[in-house]
C-alpha atoms as a PDB file:
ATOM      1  CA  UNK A   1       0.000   0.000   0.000  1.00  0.00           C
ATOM      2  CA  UNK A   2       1.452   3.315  -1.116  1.00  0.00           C
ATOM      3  CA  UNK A   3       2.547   5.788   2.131  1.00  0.00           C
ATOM      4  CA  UNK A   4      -0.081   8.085   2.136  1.00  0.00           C
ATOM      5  CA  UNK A   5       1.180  11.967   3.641  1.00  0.00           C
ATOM      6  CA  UNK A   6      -1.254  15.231   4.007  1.00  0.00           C
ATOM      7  CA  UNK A   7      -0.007  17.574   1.283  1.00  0.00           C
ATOM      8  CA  UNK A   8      -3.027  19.752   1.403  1.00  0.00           C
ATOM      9  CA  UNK A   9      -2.792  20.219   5.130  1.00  0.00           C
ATOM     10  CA  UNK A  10       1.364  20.332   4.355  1.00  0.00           C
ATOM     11  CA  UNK A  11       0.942  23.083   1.786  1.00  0.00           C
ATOM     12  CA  UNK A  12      -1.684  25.465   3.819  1.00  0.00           C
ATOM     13  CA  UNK A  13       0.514  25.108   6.822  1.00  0.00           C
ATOM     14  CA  UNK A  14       3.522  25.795   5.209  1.00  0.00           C
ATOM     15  CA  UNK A  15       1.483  29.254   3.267  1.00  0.00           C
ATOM     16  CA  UNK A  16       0.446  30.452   6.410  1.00  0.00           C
ATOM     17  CA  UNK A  17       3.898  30.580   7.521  1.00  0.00           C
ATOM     18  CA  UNK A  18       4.797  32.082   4.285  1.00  0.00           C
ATOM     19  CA  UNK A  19       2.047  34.601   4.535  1.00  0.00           C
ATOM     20  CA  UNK A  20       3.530  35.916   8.306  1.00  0.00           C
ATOM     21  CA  UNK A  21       7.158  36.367   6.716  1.00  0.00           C
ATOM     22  CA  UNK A  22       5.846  38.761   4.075  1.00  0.00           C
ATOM     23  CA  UNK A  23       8.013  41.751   4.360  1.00  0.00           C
ATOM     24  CA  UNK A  24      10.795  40.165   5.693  1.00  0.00           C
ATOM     25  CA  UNK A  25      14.431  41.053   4.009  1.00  0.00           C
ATOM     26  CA  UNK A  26      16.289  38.619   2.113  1.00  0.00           C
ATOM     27  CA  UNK A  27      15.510  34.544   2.072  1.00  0.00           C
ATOM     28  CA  UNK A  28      13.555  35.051   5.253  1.00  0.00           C
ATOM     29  CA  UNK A  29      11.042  35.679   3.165  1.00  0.00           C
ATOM     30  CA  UNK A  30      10.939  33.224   0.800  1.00  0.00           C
ATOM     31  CA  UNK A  31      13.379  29.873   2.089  1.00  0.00           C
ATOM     32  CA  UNK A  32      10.574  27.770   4.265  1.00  0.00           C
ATOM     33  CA  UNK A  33      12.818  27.179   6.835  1.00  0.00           C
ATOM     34  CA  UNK A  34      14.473  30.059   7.414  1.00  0.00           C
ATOM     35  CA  UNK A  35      10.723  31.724   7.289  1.00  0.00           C
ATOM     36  CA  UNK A  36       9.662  29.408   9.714  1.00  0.00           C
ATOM     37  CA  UNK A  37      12.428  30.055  12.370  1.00  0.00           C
ATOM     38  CA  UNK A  38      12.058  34.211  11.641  1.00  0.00           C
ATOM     39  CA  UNK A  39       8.291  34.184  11.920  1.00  0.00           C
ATOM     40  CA  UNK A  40       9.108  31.349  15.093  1.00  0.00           C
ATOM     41  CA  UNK A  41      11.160  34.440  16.560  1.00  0.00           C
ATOM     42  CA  UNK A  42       9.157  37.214  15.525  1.00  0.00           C
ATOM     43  CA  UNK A  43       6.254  35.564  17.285  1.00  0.00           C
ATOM     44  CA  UNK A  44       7.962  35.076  20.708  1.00  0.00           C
ATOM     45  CA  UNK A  45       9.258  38.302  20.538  1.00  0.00           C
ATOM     46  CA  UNK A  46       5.733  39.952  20.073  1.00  0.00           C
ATOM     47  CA  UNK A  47       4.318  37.335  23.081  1.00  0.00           C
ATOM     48  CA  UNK A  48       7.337  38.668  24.858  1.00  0.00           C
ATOM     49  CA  UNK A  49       7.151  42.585  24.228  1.00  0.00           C
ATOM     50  CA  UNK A  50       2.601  43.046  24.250  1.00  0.00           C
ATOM     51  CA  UNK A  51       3.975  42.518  28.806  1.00  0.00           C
ATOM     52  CA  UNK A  52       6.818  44.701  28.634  1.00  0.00           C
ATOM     53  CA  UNK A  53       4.977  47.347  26.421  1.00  0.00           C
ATOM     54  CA  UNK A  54       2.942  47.865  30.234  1.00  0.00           C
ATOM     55  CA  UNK A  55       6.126  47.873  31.843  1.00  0.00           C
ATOM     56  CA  UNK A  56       7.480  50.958  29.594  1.00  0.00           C
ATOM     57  CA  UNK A  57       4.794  52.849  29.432  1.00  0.00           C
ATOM     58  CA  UNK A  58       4.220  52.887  33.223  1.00  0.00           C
ATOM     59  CA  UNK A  59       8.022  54.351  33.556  1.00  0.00           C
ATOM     60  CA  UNK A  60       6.901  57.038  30.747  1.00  0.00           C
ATOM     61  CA  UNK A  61       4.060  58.239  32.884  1.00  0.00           C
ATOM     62  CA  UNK A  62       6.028  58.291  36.154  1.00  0.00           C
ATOM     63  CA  UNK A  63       8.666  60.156  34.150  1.00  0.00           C
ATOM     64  CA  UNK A  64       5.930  62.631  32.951  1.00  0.00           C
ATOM     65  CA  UNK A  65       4.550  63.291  36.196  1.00  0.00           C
ATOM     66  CA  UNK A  66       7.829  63.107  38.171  1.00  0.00           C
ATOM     67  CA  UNK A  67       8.539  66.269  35.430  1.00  0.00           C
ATOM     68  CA  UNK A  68       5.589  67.630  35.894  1.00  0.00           C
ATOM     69  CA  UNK A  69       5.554  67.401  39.657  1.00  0.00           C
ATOM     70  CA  UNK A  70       9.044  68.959  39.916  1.00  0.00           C
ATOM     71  CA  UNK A  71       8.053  72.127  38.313  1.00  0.00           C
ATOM     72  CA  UNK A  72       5.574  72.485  41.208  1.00  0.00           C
ATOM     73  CA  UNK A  73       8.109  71.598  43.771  1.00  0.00           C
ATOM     74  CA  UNK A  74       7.204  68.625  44.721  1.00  0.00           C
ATOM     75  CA  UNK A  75       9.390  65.221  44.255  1.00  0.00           C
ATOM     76  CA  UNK A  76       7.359  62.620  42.315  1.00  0.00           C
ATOM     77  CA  UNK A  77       7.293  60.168  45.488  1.00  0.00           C
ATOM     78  CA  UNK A  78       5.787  62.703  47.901  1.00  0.00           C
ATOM     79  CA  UNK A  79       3.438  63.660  45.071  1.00  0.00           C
ATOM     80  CA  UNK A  80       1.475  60.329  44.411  1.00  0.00           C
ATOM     81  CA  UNK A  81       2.111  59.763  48.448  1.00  0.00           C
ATOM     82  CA  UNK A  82      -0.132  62.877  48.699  1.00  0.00           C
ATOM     83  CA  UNK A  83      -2.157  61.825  45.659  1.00  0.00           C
ATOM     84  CA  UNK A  84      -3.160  58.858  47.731  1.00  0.00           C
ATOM     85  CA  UNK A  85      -3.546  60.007  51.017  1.00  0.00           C
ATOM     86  CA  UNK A  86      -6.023  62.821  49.247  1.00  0.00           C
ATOM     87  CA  UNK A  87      -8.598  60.043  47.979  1.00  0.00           C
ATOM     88  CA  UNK A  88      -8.073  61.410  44.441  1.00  0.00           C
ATOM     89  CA  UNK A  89      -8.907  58.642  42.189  1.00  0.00           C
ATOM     90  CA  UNK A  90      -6.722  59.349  38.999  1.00  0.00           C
ATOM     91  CA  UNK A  91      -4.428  56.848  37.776  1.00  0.00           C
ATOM     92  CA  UNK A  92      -0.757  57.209  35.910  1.00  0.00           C
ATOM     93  CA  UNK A  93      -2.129  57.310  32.908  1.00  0.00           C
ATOM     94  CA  UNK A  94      -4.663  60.361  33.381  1.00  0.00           C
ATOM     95  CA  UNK A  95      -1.967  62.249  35.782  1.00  0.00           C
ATOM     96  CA  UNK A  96       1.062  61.966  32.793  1.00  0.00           C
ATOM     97  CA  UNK A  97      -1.749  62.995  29.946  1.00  0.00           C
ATOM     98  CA  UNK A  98      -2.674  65.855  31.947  1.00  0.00           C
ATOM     99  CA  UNK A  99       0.978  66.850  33.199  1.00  0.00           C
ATOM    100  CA  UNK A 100       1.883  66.845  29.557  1.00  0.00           C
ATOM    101  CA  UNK A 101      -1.041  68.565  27.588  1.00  0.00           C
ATOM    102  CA  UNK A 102      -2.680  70.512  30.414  1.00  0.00           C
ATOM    103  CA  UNK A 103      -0.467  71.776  32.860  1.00  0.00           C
ATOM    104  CA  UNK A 104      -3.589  73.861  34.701  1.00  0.00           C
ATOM    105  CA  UNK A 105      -5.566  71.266  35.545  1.00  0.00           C
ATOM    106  CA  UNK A 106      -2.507  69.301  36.755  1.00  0.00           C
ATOM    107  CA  UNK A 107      -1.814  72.477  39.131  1.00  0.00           C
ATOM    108  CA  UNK A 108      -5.124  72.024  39.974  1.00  0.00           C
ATOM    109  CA  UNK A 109      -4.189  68.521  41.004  1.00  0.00           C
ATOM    110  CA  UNK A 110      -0.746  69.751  42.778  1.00  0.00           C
ATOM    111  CA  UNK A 111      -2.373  72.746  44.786  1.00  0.00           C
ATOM    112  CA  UNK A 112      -5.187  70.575  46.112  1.00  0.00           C
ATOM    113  CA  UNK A 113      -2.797  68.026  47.482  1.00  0.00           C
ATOM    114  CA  UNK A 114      -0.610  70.357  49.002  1.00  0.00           C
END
């Protein structure tokens, strides 16, 4: 009896991979297997980077409002310490947008935790 093997299922699996390396520069775009070990990479290092994309944004906004902060004199530490103890319920995110693009209400913020 002949060996019978999947080619359909071979082929698609093998087009999908091709389809992900699109773009890619040189035979990593069009050698299967060194496709399949870029797009391998490529994928671990997007799994890897969508967790540390929280991480680095979270620095950016403490940078922000540590800035921000400082121009009121106040250290970013004692700020959010005072931020807390005040009840007010804005997060990171909010304080750094508003620190950046509008500095009055973030005095606002300062002067009503001093």
């Amino acid at each position: 009896m002949p060996r019978s093997v999947n080619a359909v299922a071979s082929r698609a699996r093998r087009k999908k991979v091709m389809k992900q390396a699109k773009g890619y520069f040189g035979r990593r775009k069009n050698v299967w297997t060194v496709a399949k070990n870029a797009v391998e990479k490529a994928m671990l290092y997007a799994y890897r980077d969508r967790r540390n994309k929280k991480r680095t944004f979270r620095s950016l906004w403490i940078t922000r409002i540590n800035a921000g902060a400082r121009q009121h004199g106040m250290s970013y530490s004692h700020f959010m310490g005072k931020v807390k103890a005040n009840n007010i319920e804005l997060n990171r995110k909010v304080l750094a947008d508003l620190a950046m693009n509008h500095p009055d209400a973030f005095k606002a913020v300062v002067d009503q935790v001093k």
